[in-house]
Protein backbone atom coordinates (compact mmCIF):
# COMPACT_ATOMS: atom_id res chain seq x y z
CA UNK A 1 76.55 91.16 62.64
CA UNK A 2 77.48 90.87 66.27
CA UNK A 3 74.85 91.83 68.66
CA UNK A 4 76.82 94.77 70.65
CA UNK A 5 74.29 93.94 73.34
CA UNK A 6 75.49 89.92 73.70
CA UNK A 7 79.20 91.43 74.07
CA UNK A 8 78.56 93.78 76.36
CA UNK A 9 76.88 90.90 78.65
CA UNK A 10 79.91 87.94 77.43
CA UNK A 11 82.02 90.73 79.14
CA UNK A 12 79.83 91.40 81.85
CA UNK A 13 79.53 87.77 82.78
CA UNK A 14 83.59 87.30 82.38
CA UNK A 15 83.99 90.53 84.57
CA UNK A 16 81.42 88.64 87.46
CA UNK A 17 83.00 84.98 87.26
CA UNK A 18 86.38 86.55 87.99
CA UNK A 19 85.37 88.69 91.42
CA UNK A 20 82.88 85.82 92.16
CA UNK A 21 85.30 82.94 92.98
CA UNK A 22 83.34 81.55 96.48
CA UNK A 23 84.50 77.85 94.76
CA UNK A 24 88.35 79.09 94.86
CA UNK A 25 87.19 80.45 98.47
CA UNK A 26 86.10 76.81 99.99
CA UNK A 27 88.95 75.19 98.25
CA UNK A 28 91.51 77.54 100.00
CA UNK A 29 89.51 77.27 103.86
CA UNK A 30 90.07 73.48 103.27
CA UNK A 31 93.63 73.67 102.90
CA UNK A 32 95.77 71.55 105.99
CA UNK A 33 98.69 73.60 104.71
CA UNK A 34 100.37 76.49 107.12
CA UNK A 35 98.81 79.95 105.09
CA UNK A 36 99.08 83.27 106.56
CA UNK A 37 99.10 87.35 105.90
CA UNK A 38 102.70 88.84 106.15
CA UNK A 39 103.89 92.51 105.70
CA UNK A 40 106.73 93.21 103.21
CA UNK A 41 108.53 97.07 104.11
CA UNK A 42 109.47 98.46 100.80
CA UNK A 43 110.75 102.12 101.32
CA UNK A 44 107.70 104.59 103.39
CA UNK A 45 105.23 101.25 101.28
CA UNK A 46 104.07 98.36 103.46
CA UNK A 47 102.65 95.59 101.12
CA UNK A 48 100.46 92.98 102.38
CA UNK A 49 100.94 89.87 100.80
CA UNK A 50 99.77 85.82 101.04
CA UNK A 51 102.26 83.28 101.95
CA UNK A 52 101.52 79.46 101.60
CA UNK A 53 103.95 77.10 102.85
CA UNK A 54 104.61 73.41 101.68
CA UNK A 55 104.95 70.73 104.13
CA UNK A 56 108.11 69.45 103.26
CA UNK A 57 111.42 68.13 105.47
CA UNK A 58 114.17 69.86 103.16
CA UNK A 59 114.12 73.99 102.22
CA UNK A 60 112.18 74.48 99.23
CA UNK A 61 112.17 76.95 96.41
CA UNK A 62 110.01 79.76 96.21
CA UNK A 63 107.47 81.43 93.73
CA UNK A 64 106.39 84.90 93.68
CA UNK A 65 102.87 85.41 92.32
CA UNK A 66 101.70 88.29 90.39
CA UNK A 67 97.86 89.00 90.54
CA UNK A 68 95.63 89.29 87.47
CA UNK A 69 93.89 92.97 86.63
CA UNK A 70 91.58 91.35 88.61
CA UNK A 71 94.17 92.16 91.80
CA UNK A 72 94.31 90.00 94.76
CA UNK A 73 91.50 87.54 94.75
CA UNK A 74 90.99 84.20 96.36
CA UNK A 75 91.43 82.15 93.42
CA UNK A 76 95.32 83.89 92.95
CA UNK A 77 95.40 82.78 96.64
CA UNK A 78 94.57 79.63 95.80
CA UNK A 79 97.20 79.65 93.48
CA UNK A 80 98.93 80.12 95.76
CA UNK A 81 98.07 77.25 97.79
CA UNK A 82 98.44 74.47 95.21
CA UNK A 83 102.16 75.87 94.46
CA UNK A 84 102.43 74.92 97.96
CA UNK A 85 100.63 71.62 97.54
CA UNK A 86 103.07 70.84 94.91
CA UNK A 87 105.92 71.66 97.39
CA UNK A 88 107.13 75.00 96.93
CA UNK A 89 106.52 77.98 98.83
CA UNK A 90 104.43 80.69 97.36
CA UNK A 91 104.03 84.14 97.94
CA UNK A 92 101.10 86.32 96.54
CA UNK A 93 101.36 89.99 96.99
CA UNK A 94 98.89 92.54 97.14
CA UNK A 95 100.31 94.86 94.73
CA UNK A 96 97.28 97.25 95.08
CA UNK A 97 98.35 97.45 98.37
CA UNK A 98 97.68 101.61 99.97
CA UNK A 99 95.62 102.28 96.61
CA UNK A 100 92.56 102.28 98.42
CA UNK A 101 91.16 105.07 100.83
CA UNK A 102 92.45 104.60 104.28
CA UNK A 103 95.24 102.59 103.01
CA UNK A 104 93.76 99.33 102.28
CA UNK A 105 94.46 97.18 99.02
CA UNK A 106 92.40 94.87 96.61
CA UNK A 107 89.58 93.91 99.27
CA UNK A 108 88.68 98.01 100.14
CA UNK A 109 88.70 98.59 96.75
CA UNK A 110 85.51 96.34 96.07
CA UNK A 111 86.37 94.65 93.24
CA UNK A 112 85.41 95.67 89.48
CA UNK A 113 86.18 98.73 88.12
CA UNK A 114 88.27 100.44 91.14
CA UNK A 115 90.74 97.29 90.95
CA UNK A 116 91.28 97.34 87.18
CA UNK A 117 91.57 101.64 87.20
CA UNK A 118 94.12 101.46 90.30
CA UNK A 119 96.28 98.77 88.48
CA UNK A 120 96.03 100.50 85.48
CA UNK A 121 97.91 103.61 87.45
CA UNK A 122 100.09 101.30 89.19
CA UNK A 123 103.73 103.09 88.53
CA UNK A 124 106.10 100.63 87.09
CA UNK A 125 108.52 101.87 89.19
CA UNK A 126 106.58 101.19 91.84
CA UNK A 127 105.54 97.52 90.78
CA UNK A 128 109.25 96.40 90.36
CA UNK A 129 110.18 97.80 93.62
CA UNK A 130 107.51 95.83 95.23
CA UNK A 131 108.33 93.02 93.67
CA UNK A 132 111.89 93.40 94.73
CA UNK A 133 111.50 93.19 98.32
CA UNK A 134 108.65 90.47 98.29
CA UNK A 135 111.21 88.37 96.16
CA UNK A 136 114.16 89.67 98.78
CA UNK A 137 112.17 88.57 101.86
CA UNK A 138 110.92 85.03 100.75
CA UNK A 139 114.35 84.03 99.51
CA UNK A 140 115.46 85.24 103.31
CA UNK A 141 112.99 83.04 105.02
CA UNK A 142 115.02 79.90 106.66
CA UNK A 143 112.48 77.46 104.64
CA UNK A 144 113.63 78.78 102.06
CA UNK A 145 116.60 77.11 99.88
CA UNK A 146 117.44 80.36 98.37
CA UNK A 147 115.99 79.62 94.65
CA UNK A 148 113.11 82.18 93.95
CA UNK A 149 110.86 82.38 90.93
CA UNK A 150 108.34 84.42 89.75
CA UNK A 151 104.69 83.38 87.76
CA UNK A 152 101.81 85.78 86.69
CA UNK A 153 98.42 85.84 84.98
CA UNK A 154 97.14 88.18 82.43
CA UNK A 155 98.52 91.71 83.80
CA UNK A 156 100.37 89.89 86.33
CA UNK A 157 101.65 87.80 83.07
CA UNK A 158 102.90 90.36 81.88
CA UNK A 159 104.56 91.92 85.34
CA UNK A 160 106.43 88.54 85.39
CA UNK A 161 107.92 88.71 82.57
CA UNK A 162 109.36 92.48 82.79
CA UNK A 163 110.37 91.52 86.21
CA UNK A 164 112.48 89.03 84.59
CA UNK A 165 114.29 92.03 83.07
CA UNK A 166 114.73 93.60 86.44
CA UNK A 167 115.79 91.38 88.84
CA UNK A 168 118.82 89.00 87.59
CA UNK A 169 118.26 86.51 90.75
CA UNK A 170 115.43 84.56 89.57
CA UNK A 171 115.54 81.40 88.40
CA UNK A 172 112.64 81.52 86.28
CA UNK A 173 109.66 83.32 84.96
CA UNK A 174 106.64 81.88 84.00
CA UNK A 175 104.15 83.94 81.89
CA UNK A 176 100.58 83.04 81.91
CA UNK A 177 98.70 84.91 78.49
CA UNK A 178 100.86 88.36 79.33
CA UNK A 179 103.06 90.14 76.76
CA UNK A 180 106.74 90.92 76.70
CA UNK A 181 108.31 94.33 77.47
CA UNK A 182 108.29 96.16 74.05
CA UNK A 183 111.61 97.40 74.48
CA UNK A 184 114.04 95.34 72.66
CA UNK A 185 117.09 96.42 74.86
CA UNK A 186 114.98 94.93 77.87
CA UNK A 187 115.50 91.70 77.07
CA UNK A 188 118.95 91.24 77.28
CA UNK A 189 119.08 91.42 80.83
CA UNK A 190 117.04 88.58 81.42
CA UNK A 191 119.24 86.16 83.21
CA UNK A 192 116.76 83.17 83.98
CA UNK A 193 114.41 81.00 81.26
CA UNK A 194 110.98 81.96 80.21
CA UNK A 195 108.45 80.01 79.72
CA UNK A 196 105.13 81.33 77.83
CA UNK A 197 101.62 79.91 78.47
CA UNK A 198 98.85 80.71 76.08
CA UNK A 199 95.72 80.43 74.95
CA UNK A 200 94.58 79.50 71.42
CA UNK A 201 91.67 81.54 71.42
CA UNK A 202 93.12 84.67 72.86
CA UNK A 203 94.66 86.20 69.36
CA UNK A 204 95.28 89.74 71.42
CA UNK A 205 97.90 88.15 73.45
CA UNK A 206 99.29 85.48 71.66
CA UNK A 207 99.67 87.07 68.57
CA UNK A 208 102.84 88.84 69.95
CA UNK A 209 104.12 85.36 70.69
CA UNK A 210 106.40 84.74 67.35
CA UNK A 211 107.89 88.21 67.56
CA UNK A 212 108.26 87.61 71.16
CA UNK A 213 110.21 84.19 70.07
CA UNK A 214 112.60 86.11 67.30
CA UNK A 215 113.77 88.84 69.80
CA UNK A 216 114.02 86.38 72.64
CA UNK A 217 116.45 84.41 70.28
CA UNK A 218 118.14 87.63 68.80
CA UNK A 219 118.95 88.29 73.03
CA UNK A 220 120.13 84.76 72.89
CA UNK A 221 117.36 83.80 75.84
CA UNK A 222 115.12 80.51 76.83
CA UNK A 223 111.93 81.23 75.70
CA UNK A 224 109.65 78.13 75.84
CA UNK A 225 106.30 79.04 74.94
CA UNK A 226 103.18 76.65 74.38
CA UNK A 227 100.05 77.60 73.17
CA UNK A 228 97.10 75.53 73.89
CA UNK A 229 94.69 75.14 71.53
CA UNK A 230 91.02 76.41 72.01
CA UNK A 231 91.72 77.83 75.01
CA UNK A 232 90.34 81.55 76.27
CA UNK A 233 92.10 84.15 77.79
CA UNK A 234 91.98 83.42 81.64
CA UNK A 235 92.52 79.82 81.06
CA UNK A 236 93.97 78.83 84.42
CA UNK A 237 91.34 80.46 86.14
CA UNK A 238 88.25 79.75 84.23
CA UNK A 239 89.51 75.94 83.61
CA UNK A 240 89.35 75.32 87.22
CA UNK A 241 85.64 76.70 87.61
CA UNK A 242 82.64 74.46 88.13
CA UNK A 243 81.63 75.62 85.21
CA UNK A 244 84.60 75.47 83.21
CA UNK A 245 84.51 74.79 79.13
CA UNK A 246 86.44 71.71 78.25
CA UNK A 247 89.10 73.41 76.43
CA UNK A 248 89.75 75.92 79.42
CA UNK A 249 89.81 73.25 81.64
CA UNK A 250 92.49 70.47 79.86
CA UNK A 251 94.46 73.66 79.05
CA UNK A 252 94.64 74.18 82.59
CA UNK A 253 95.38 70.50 83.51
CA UNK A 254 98.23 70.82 81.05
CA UNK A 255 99.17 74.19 82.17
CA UNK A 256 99.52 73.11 85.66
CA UNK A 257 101.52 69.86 85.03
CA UNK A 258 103.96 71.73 82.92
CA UNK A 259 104.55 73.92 85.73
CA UNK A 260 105.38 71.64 88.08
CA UNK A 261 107.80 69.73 85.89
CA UNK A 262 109.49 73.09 85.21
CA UNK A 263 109.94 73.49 88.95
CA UNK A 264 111.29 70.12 89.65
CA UNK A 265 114.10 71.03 87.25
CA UNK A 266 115.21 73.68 88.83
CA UNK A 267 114.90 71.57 92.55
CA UNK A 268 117.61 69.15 90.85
């Protein structure tokens, strides 16, 4: 039998690794690349998001970044970052943004259980119109070639792909261990390929992958997913730790390099 104990600490310890990310925090205050705060106006909402820019000659495309449960958080900035690294500009918004007293987001919220009980209340409604107008304004900016994407992590996994559903413009989603809408009818107004990223060793999510695949293909959509093997939940986070587990962290590798190519196909 499982010590109830030695799960409640295996969660405990996930829960800590995630808010404590000072490694993702160094990485990002090394950067040479141009990285600033920017407000996006949606309706009476003012979202505060992170914006990394490449440093390229010709306008690049753009990726929208949806959070984990974990909300804003340096490593998602770092994220961030590398997209930027890799020549694409990358916006991270703060989709907690005005959930905390006196209007603040992720940071005033302190982490823990505050940020995973205000996402959890998040309005959908709410999320996609968000989403909307950070997707509207970094396709607007002149360094921009007009091309936007969108990528997510767990929650934010899922948020990207349901997005997909709502907003006809992209060019592509990428879903990091999130699940599909459940509504069938959903899918068919996904305009732009898919492309699924999971871990091995996280059966709660990528279990729904093969019925995922049949409905996808029912819609007559791209979905491309890959499942890497002995990977966690968290993957692209965890892998890049210090600490990272082997599998976590050549999942990642993987992850990462896939991503990229995808981009360059839609650059050409």
């Amino acid at each position: 039998m499982i010590n109830r104990h030695v799960l409640i600490s295996a969660a405990l310890f996930a829960t800590l690794a995630a808010y404590g990310q000072d490694w993702a925090k160094s990485r990002l205050e090394k950067s040479p690349r141009h990285l600033e705060w920017v407000k996006v106006n949606q309706g009476g909402r003012v979202i505060n998001c992170f914006i990394a820019f490449p440093e390229v000659k010709e306008k690049a495309t753009a990726v929208v970044v949806i959070h984990e449960i974990f909300g804003l958080s340096d490593w998602v900035r770092g994220v961030a970052d590398q997209l930027a690294e890799a020549g694409y500009i990358a916006i991270a918004p703060d989709l907690l943004s005005g959930a905390a007293p006196g209007g603040g987001g992720t940071a005033e919220l302190g982490g823990g259980d505050a940020v995973r009980k205000a996402i959890s209340n998040l309005p959908k409604s709410q999320v996609t119109a968000d989403l909307k107008a950070v997707a509207a304004y970094v396709t607007n900016l002149p360094a921009c070639n007009g091309k936007v994407t969108v990528g997510g992590f767990c929650w934010g996994g899922g948020e990207s792909f349901r997005f997909a559903t709502e907003y006809p413009q992209l060019k592509a989603a990428f879903v990091f261990y999130g699940t599909a809408p459940e509504a069938r009818e959903a899918l068919a107004h996904i305009q732009c390929p898919v492309y699924g990223f999971y871990g091995g060793n996280d059966a709660r999510v990528t279990a729904t992958v093969p019925k995922t695949t049949d409905l996808m293909k029912q819609a007559g959509k791209v979905y491309e997913p890959v499942v890497y093997q002995d990977a966690g939940h968290g993957f692209m986070r965890s892998g890049e730790a210090p600490d990272a587990t082997p599998p976590n962290k050549e999942a990642r590798e993987k992850a990462w390099q896939r991503w990229k190519d995808l981009l360059k196909k839609i650059d050409s």
